[in-house]
C-alpha atoms as a PDB file:
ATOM      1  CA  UNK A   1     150.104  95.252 164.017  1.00  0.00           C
ATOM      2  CA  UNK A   2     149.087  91.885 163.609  1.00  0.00           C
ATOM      3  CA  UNK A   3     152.678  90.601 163.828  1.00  0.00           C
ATOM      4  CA  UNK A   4     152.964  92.322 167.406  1.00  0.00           C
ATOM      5  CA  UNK A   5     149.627  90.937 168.383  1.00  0.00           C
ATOM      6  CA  UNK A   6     150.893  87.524 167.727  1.00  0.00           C
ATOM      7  CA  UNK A   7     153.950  87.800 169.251  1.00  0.00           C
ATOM      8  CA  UNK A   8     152.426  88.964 172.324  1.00  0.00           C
ATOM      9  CA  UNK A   9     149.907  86.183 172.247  1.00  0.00           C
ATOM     10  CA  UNK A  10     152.880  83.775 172.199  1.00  0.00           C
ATOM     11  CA  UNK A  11     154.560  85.087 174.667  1.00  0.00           C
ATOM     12  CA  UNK A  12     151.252  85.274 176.950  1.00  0.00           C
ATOM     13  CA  UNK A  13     150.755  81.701 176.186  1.00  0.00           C
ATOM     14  CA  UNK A  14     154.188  80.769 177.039  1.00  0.00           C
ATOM     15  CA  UNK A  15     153.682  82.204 180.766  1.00  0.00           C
ATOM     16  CA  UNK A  16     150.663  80.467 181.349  1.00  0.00           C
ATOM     17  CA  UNK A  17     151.878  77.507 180.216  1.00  0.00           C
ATOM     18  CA  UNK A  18     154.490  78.123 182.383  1.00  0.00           C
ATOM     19  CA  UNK A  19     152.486  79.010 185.186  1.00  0.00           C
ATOM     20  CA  UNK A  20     149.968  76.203 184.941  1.00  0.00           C
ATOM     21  CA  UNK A  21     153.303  73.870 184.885  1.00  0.00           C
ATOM     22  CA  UNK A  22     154.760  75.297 188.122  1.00  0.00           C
ATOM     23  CA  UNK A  23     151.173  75.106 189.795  1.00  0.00           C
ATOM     24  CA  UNK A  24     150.548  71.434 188.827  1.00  0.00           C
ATOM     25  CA  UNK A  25     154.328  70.616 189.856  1.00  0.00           C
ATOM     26  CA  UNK A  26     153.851  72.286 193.207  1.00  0.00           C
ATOM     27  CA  UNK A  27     150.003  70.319 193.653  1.00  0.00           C
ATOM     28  CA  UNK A  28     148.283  73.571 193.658  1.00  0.00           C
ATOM     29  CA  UNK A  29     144.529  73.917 193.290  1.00  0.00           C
ATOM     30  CA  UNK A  30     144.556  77.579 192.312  1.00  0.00           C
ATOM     31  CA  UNK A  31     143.200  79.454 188.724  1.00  0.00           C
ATOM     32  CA  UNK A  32     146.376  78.213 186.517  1.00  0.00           C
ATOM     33  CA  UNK A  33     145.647  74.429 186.906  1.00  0.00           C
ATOM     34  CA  UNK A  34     143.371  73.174 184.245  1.00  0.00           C
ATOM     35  CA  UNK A  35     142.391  76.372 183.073  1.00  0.00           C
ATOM     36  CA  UNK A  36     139.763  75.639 180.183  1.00  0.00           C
ATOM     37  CA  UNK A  37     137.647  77.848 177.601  1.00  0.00           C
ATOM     38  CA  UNK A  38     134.978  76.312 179.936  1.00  0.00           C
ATOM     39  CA  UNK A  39     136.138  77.513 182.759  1.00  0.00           C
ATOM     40  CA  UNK A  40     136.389  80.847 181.435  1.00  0.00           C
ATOM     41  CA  UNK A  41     132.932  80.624 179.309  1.00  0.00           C
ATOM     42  CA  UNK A  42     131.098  78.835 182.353  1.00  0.00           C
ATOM     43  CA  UNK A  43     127.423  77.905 182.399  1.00  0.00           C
ATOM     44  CA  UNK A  44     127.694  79.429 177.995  1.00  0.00           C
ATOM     45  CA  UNK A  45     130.249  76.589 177.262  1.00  0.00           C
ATOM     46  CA  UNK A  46     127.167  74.152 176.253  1.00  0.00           C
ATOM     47  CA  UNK A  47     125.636  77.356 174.756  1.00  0.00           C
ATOM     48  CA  UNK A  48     128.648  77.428 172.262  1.00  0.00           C
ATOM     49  CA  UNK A  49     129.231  73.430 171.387  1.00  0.00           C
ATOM     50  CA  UNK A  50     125.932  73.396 170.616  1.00  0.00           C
ATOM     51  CA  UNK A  51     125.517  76.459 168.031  1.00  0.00           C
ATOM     52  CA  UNK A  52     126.049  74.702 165.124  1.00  0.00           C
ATOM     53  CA  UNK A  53     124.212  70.836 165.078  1.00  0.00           C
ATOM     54  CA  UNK A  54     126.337  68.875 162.914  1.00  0.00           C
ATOM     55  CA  UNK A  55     128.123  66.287 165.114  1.00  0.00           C
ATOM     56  CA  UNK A  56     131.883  66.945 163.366  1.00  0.00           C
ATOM     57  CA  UNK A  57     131.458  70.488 164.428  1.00  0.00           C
ATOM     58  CA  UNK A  58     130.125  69.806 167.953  1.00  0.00           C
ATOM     59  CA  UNK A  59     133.255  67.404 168.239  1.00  0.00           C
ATOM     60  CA  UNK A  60     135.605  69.971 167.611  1.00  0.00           C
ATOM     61  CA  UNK A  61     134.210  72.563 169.450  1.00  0.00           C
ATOM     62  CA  UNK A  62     133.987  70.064 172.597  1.00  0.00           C
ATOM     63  CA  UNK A  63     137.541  69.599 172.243  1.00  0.00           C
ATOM     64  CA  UNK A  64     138.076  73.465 171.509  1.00  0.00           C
ATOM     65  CA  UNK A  65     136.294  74.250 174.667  1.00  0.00           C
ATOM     66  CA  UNK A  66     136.484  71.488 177.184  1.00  0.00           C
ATOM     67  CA  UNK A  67     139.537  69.299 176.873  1.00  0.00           C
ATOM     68  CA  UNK A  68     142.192  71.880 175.195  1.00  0.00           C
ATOM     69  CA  UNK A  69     144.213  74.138 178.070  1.00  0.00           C
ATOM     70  CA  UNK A  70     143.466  77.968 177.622  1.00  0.00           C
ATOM     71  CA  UNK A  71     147.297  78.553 176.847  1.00  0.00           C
ATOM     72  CA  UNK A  72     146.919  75.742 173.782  1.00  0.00           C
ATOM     73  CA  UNK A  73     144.079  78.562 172.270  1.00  0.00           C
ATOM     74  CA  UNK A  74     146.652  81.406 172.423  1.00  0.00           C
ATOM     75  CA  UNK A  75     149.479  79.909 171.105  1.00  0.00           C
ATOM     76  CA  UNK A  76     146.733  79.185 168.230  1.00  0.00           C
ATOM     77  CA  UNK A  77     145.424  82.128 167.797  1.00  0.00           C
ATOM     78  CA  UNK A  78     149.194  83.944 168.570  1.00  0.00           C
ATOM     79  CA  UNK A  79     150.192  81.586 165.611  1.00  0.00           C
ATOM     80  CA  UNK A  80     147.493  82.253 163.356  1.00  0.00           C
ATOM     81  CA  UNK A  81     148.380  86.103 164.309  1.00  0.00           C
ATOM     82  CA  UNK A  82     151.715  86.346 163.031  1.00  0.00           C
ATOM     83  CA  UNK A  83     151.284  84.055 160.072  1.00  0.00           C
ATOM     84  CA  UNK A  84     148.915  87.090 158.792  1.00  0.00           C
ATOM     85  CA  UNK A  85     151.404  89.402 159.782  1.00  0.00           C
ATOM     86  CA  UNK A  86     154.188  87.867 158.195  1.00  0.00           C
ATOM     87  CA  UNK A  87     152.111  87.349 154.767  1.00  0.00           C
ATOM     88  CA  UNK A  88     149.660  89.694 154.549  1.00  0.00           C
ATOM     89  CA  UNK A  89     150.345  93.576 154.189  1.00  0.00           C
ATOM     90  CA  UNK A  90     147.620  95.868 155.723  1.00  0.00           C
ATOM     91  CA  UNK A  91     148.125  99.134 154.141  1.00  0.00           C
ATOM     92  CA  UNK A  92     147.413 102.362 156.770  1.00  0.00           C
END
């Protein structure tokens, strides 16, 4: 299960990063083009930097939320995914 679930997050971040290409190449102001967790999150973005007060953590989450492109978080998570799956059996 978890192998799948990676595999399809890979493959979903592969299209959007595919998409957002085409759109920037093309000078296209549509959803694709500098898609962000911030975007997504909206006004909550600051909400979520600013959970936990240490500054290292607020610095990664900034980056996390505000300067990485949405497809860069589900190749991540996609990766993270199917490194479980590979190494970790589940039993059903």
């Amino acid at each position: 299960m978890w192998t799948r679930m990676g595999i399809w997050c890979l493959l979903v971040a592969f299209f959007m990063w595919l998409f957002s290409g085409i759109s920037t190449l093309m000078q296209a102001d549509n959803f694709w083009v500098d898609l962000t967790l911030s975007r997504i999150l909206g006004d909550h973005a600051e909400t979520v930097i600013t959970f936990i007060p240490v500054t290292a953590v607020e610095n990664s989450l900034y980056f996390l939320v505000e300067v990485l492109p949405f497809y860069g978080v589900v190749l991540g998570l996609g990766t993270v995914f199917l490194v479980v799956g590979i190494f970790v059996k589940i039993r059903s």
